[in-house]
Protein backbone atom coordinates (compact mmCIF):
# COMPACT_ATOMS: atom_id res chain seq x y z
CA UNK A 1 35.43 83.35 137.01
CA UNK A 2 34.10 85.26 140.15
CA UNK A 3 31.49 82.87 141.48
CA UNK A 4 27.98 84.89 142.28
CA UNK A 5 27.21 85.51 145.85
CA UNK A 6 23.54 84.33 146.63
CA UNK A 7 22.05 86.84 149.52
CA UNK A 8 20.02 84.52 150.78
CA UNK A 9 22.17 82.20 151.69
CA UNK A 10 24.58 84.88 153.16
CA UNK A 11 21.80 86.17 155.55
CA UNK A 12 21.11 82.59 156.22
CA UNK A 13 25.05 81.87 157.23
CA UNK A 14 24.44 85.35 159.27
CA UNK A 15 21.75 84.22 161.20
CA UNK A 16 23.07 81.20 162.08
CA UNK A 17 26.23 82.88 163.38
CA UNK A 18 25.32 86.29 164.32
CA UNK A 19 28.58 87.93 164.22
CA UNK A 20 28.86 91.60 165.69
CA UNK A 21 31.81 93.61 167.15
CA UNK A 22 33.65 91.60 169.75
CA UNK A 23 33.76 92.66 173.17
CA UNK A 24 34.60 90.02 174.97
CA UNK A 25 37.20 86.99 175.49
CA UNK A 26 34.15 84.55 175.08
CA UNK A 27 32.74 85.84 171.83
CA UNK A 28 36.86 85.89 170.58
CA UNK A 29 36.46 82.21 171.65
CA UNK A 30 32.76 81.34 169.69
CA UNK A 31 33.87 83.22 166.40
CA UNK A 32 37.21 81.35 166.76
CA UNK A 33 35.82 78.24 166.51
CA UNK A 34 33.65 79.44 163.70
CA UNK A 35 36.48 80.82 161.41
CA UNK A 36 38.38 77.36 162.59
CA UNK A 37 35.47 75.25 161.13
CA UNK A 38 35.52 77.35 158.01
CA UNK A 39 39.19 77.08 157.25
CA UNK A 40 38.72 72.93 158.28
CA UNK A 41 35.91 72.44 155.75
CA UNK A 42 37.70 75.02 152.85
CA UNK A 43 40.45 72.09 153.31
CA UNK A 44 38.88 69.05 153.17
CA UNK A 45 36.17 70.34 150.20
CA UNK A 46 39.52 72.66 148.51
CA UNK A 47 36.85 75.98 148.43
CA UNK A 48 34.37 76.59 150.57
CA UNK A 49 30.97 78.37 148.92
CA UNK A 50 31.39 82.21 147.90
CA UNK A 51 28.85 82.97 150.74
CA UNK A 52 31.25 80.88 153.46
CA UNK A 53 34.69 82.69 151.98
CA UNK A 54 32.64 85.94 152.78
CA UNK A 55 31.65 85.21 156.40
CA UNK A 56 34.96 83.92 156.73
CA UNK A 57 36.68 87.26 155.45
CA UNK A 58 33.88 89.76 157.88
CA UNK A 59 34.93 87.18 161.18
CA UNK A 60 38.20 87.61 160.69
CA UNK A 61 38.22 91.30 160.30
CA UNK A 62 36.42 91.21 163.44
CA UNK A 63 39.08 89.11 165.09
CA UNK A 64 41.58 90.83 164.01
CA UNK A 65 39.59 94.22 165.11
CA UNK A 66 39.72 92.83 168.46
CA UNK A 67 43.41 91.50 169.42
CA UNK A 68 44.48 94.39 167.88
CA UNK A 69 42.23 96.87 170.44
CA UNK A 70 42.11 94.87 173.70
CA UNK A 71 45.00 92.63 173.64
C-alpha cells in the first residue's frame, strides 16, 4: 500500500529547506547535509514519512543535476 502524501506537510518540509537549483559549492554542501540527515533518520526509524522520501528523491535530483553540470 502506497502511503498518501499530505501537502501540507510537504510545503512545510519545503519551507523549512528551501531547495532550488544548485549553483554553488556551498548550497551542494547545505542540501548534502540535508539528504545525509534524511538517509540517517530513514535508518534508525526503517522509513522515513512519504513527505520526507519525497524531499529526499527532489534533493537528490538536484544533487545529482549539479555534479553532473559543474563538476
Amino acid at each position: 500500500m502506497i502511503a498518501k502524501l499530505d501537502e501540507s506537510k510537504y510545503a512545510n518540509l519545503l519551507a523549512a529547506t528551501l531547495p532550488g537549483v544548485i549553483t554553488d559549492d556551498a548550497e551542494l554542501e547545505r542540501l548534502t547535509e540535508e539528504v545525509n540527515r534524511l538517509v540517517s533518520k530513514g535508518i534508525k526509524q526503517e522509513r522515513l514519512a512519504p513527505e520526507e522520501e519525497k524531499l529526499l528523491a527532489l534533493l537528490t535530483r538536484l544533487i545529482q543535476d549539479y555534479e553532473q553540470n559543474f563538476e
